[in-house]
Protein backbone atom coordinates (compact mmCIF):
# COMPACT_ATOMS: atom_id res chain seq x y z
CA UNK A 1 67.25 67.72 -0.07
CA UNK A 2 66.24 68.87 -3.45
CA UNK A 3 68.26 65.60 -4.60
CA UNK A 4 66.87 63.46 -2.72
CA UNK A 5 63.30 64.51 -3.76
CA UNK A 6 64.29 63.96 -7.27
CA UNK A 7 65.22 60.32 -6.56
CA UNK A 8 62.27 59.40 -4.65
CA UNK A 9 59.87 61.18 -7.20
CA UNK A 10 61.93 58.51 -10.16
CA UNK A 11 61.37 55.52 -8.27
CA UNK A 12 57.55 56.11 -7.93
CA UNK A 13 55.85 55.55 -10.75
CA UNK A 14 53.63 57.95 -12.19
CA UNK A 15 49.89 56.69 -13.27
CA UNK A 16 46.88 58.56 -14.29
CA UNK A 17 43.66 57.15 -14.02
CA UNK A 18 41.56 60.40 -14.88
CA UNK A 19 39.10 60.70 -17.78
CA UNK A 20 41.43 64.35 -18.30
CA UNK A 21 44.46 62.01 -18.91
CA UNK A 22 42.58 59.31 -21.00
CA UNK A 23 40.60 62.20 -23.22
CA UNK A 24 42.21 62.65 -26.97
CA UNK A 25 45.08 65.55 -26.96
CA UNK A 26 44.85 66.68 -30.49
CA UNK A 27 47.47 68.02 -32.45
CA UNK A 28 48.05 69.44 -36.32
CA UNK A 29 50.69 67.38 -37.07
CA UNK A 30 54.00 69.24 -39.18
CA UNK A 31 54.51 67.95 -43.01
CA UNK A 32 56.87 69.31 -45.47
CA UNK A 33 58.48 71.56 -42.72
CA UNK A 34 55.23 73.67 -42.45
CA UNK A 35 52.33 73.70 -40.43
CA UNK A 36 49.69 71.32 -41.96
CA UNK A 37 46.95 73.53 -42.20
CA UNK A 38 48.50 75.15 -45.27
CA UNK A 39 47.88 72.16 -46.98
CA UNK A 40 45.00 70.72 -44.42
CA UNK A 41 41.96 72.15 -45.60
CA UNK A 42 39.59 70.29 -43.64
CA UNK A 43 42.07 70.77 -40.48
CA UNK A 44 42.24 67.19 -39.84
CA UNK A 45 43.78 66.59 -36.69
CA UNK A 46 45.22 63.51 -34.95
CA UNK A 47 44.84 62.05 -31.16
CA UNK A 48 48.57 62.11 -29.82
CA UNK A 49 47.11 60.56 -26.01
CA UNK A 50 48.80 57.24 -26.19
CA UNK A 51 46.26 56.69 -22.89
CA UNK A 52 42.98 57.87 -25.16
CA UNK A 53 40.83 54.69 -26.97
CA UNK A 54 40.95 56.80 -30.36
CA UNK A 55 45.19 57.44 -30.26
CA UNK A 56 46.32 57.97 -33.32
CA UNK A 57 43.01 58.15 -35.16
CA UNK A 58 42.00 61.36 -36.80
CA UNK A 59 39.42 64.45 -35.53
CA UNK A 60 38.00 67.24 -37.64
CA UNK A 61 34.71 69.30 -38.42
CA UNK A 62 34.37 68.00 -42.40
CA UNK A 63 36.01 65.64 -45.16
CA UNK A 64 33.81 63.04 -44.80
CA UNK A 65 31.99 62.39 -48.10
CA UNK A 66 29.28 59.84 -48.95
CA UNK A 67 26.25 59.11 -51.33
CA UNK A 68 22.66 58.61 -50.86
CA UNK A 69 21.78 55.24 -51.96
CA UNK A 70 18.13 56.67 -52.88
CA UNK A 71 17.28 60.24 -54.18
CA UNK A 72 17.09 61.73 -50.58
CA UNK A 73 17.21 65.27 -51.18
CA UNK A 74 15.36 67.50 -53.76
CA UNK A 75 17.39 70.33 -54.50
CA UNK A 76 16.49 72.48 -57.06
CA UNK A 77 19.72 72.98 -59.93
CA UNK A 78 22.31 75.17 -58.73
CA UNK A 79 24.93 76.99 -60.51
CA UNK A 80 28.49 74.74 -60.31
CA UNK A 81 29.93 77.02 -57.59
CA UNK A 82 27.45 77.73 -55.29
CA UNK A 83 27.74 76.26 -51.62
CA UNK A 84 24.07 74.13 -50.99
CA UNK A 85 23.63 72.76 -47.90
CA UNK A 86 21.16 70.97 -45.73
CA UNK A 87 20.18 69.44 -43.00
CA UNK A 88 18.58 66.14 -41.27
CA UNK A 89 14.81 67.80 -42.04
CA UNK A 90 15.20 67.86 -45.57
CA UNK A 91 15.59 64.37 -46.05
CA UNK A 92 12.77 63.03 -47.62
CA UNK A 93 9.78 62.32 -44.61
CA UNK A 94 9.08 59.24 -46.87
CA UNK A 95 12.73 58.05 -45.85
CA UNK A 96 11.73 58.10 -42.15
CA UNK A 97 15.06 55.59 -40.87
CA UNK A 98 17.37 57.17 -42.84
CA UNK A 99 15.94 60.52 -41.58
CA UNK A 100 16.18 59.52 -38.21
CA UNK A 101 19.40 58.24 -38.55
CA UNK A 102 20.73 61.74 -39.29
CA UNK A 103 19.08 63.38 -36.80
CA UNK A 104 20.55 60.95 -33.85
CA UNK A 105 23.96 61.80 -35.88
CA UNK A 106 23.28 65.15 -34.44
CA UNK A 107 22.35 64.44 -30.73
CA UNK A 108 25.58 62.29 -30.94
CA UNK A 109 28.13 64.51 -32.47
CA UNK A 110 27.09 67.69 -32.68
CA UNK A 111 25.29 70.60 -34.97
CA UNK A 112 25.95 69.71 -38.83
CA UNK A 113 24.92 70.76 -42.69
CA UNK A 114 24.64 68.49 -45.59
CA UNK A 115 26.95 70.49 -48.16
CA UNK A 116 26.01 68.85 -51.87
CA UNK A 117 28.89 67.74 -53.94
CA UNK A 118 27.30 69.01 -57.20
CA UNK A 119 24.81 71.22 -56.68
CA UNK A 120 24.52 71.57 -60.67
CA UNK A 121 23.36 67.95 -60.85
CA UNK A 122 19.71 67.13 -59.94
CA UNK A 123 17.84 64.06 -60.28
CA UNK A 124 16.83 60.78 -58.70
CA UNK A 125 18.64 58.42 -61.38
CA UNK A 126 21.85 61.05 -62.25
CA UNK A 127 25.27 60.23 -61.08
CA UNK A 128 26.57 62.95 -58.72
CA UNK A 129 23.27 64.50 -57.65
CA UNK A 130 23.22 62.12 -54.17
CA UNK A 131 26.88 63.21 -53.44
CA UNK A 132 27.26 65.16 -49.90
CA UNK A 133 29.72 65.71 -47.54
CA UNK A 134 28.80 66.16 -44.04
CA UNK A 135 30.52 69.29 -42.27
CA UNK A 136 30.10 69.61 -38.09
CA UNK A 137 29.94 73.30 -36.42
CA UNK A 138 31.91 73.37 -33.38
CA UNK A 139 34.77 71.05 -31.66
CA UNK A 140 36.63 68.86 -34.10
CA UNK A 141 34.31 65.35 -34.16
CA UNK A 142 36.14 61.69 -33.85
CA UNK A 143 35.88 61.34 -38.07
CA UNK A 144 36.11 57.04 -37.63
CA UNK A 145 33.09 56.91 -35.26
CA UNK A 146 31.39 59.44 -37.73
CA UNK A 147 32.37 57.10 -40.69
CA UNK A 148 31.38 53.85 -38.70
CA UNK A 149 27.79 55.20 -37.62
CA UNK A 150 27.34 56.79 -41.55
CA UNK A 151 27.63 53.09 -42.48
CA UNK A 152 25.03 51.75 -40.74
CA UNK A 153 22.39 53.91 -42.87
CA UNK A 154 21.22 53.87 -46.22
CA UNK A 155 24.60 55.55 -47.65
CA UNK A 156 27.16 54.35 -49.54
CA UNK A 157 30.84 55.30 -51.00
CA UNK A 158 31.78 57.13 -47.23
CA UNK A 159 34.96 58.67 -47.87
CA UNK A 160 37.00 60.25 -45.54
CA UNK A 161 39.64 62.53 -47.29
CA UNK A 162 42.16 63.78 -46.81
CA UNK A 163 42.98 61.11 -44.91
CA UNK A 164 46.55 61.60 -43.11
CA UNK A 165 48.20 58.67 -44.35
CA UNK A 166 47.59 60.45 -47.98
CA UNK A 167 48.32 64.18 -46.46
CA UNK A 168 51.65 63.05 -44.33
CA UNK A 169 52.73 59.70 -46.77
């Protein structure tokens, strides 16, 4: 009997239709014989659903950097190391799209902080004081979707890094 259940169960073939079966199944993937967080810092992780729309592409709460095309933050200097953040409110009220671009970012994908690049560098017209990278509390985000909505604002030079071809190449 047990046989014959076996046989029947190989000839029908097995579909799944669900959203559980077509949702991303995300994974740390192995390099170097070691788990990839050692050298993962921003715990990039990849979508191994071959079923899922985003297979293969890459999740995680931070690594994506960018730059303000205009001055969009004042922050006063900081000393090299310290950690300055911020958030959708303090970009400038007379930037009102670009403002509202970031805070749909967070009705979209979640709770996030602005944390500056350099927060020794101030300045409207310095290079490196419009440098941010944008870090998400909470479940890992889809990082390409992130990227792709980051370019329709006033930002440039989005950077998403470490990316995995560079972490597992």
């Amino acid at each position: 009997m047990k046989k014959l259940l076996m046989a029947l169960l190989c000839l029908v073939p097995i579909t799944c239709n669900s959203v559980f079966c077509q949702s991303p199944q995300l994974y740390f993937p192995v390099t170097n014989n070691s788990v990839a967080g050692t050298f993962n810092a921003d715990n990039l992780m990849i979508d191994s659903n071959a079923l899922s729309s985003t297979y293969n592409d890459e999740y995680g709460n931070s690594g994506i950097y960018f730059k303000f095309v205009d001055y969009a933050i004042d922050i006063s200097k900081q000393a090299t190391h310290a950690n300055v953040t911020a958030n959708w409110q303090s970009i400038s009220p007379s930037l009102a799209s670009l403002r509202n671009s970031f805070q749909s970012f967070e009705t979209e994908f979640g709770d996030y902080y602005l944390r500056k690049i350099s927060p020794h560098i101030t300045g409207a017209n310095v290079t490196g004081a419009n440098t941010y990278e944008i870090v998400f509390y909470g479940a890992p985000v889809h990082l390409k979707s992130v990227s792709n909505a980051l370019a329709t604002t006033n930002v440039t030079h989005i950077k998403v890094s470490p990316s995995f071809g560079q972490l597992l190449g």
